[in-house]
Protein backbone atom coordinates (compact mmCIF):
# COMPACT_ATOMS: atom_id res chain seq x y z
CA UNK A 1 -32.21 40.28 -46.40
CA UNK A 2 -32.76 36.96 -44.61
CA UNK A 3 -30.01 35.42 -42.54
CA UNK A 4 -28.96 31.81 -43.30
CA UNK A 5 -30.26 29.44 -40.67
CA UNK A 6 -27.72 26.82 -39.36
CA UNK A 7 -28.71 23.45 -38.86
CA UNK A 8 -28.26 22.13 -35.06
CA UNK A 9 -27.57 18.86 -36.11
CA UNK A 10 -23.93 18.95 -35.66
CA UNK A 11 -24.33 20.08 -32.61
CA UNK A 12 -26.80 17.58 -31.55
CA UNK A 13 -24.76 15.13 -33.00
CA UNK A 14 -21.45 16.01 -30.81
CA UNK A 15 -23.50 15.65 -27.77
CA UNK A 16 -24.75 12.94 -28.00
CA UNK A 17 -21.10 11.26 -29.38
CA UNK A 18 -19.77 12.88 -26.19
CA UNK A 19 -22.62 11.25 -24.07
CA UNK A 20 -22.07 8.03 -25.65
CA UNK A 21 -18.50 7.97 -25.08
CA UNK A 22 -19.24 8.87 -21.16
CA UNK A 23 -21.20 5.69 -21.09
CA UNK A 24 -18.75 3.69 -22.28
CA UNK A 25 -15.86 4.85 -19.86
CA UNK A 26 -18.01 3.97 -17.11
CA UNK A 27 -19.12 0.63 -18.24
CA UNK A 28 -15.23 -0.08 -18.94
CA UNK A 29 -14.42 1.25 -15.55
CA UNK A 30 -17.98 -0.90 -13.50
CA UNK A 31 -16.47 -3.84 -15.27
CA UNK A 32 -13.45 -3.54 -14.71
CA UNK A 33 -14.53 -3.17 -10.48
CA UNK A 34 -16.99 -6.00 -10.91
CA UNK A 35 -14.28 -8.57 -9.86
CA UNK A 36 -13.22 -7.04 -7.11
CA UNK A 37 -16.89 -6.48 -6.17
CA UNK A 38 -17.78 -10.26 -6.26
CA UNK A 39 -14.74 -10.68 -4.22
CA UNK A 40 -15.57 -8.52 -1.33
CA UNK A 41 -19.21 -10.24 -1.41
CA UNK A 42 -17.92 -13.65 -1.26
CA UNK A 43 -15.57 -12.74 2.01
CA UNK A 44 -17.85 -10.91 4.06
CA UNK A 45 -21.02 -13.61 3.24
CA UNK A 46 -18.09 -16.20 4.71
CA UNK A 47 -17.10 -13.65 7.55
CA UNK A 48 -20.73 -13.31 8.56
CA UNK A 49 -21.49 -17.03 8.28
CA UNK A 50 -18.08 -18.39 9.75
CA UNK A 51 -17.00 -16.18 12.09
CA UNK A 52 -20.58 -14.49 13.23
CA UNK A 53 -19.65 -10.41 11.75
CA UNK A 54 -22.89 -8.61 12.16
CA UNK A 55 -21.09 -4.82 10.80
CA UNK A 56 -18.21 -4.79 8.27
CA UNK A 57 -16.05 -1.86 8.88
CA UNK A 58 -13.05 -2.61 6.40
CA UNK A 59 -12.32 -5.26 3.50
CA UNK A 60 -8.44 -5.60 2.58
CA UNK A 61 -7.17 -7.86 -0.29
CA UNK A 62 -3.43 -8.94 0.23
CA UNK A 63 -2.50 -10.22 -3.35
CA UNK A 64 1.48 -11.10 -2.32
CA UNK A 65 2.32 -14.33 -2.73
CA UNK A 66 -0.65 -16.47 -1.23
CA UNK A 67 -3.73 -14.35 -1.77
CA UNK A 68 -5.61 -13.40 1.36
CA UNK A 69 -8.75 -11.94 1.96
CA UNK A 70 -9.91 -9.70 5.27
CA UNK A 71 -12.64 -8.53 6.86
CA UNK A 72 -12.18 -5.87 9.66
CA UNK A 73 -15.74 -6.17 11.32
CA UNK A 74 -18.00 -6.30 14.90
CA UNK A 75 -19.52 -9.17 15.87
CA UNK A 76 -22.77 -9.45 17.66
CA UNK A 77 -21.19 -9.48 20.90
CA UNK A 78 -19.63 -6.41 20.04
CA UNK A 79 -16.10 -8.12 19.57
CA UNK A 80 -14.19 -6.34 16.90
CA UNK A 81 -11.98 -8.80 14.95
CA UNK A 82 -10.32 -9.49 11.62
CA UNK A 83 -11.35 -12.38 9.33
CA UNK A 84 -8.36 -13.32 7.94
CA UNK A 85 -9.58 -15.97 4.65
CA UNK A 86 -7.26 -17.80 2.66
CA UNK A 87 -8.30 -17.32 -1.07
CA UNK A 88 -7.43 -20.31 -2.39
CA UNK A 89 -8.86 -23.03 0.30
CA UNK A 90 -11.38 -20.77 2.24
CA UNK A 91 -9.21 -21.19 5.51
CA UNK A 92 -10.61 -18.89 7.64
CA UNK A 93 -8.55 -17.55 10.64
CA UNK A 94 -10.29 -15.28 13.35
CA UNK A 95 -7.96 -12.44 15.24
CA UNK A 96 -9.37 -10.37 17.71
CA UNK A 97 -8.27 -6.70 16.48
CA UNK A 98 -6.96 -5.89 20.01
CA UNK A 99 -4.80 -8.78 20.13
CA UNK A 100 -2.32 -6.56 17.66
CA UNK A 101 -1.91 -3.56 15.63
CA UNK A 102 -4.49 -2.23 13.72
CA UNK A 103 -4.15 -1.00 10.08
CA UNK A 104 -3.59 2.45 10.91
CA UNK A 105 -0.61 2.26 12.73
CA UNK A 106 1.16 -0.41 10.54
CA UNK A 107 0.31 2.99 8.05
CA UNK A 108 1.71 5.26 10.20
CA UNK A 109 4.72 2.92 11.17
CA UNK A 110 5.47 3.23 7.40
CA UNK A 111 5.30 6.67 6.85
CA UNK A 112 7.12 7.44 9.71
CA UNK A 113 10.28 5.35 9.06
CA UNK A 114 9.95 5.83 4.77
CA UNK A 115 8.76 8.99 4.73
CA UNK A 116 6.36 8.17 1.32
CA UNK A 117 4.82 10.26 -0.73
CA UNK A 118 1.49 8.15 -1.09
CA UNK A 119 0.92 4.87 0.47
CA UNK A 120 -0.39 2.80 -1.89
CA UNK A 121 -2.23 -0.31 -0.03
CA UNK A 122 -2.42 -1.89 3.28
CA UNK A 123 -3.40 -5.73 3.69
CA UNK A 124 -3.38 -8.21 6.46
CA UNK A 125 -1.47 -11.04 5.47
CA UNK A 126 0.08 -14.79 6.35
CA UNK A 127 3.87 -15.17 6.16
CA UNK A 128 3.99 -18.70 7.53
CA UNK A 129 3.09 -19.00 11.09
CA UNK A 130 2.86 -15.15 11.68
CA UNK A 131 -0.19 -12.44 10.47
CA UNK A 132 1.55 -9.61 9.18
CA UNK A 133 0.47 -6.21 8.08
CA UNK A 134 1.86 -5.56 4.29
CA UNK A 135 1.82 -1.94 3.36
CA UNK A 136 2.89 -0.68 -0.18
CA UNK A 137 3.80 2.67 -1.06
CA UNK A 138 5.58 5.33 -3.32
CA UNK A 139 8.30 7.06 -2.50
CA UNK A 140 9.41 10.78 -3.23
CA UNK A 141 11.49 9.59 -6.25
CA UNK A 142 8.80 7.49 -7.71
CA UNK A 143 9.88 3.97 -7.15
CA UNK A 144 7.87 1.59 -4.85
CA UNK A 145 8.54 0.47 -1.41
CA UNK A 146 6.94 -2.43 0.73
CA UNK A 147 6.98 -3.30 4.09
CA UNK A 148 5.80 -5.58 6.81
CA UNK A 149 5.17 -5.43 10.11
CA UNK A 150 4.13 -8.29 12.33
CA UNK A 151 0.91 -8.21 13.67
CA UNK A 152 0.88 -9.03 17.03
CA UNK A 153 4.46 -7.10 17.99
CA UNK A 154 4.02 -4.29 15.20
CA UNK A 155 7.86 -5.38 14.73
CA UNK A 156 9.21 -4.82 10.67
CA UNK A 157 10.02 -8.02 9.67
CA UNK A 158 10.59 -7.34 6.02
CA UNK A 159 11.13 -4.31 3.48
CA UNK A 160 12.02 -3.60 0.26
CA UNK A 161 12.67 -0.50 -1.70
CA UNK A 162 13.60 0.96 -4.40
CA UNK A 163 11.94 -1.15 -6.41
């Protein structure tokens, strides 16, 4: 007696509807980056033309309040500095990184005094006159924190918890 062959259409057919729908999360998620990509061009073409940043080591996006943009980078005199733009006007202010505290330890500063259990960003910022570091983070119960610490001192001028 001859056995009933089963069509591998089906089969075929799932695959490729599970391929497809692969291909669509990723284009959802590329899009969704693509802003953020065109962003980070635009500030390191004006850190490189502006402020002379021949290797970019780190790219920060400060979205509180007045949105500013930063480039951590060497310059071709080997002078590692931040790039501190202004999103809205272009301003561009140049900070040597040894002239304050680095990104790192404003991190560290955080987690050592909030105990966290994820820090969530870290941005160099403008709060009038003074550069500030903003870091944002989750606590152990889930809500959200924020902090920030002054640049040049590394001294917590502002936090907020709880939130």
């Amino acid at each position: 007696m001859r056995q009933a062959r089963r069509s591998k259409w089906p089969q075929r057919l799932a695959l490729a509807g599970g391929v497809a729908l692969i291909l669509v999360v990723v284009g959802i998620y590329l899009t969704a980056l693509a802003p953020l990509h065109q962003v980070r061009k635009e500030a390191i073409h004006i850190a490189e033309t502006k402020a002379g940043v021949t290797q970019v080591d780190q790219f920060y996006w400060d979205r509180q309040g007045q949105s500013y943009l930063c480039v951590a980078g060497t310059t071709k005199d080997q002078t590692r500095v931040y790039v501190l733009i202004r999103q809205k006007t272009g301003k561009v202010t140049l900070l040597r990184q040894a002239a304050g505290i680095s990104a790192s330890t404003a991190r560290k500063q955080a987690v050592a005094a909030f105990t966290p259990k994820k820090v969530l960003s870290v941005g160099l910022s403008r709060r009038g006159k003074n550069v500030v570091w903003d870091v944002g983070y989750e606590s152990k119960s889930g809500k959200l924190g924020y902090v920030t610490y002054d640049f040049k001192t590394g001294d917590q001028l502002k936090a907020i918890a709880n939130l």
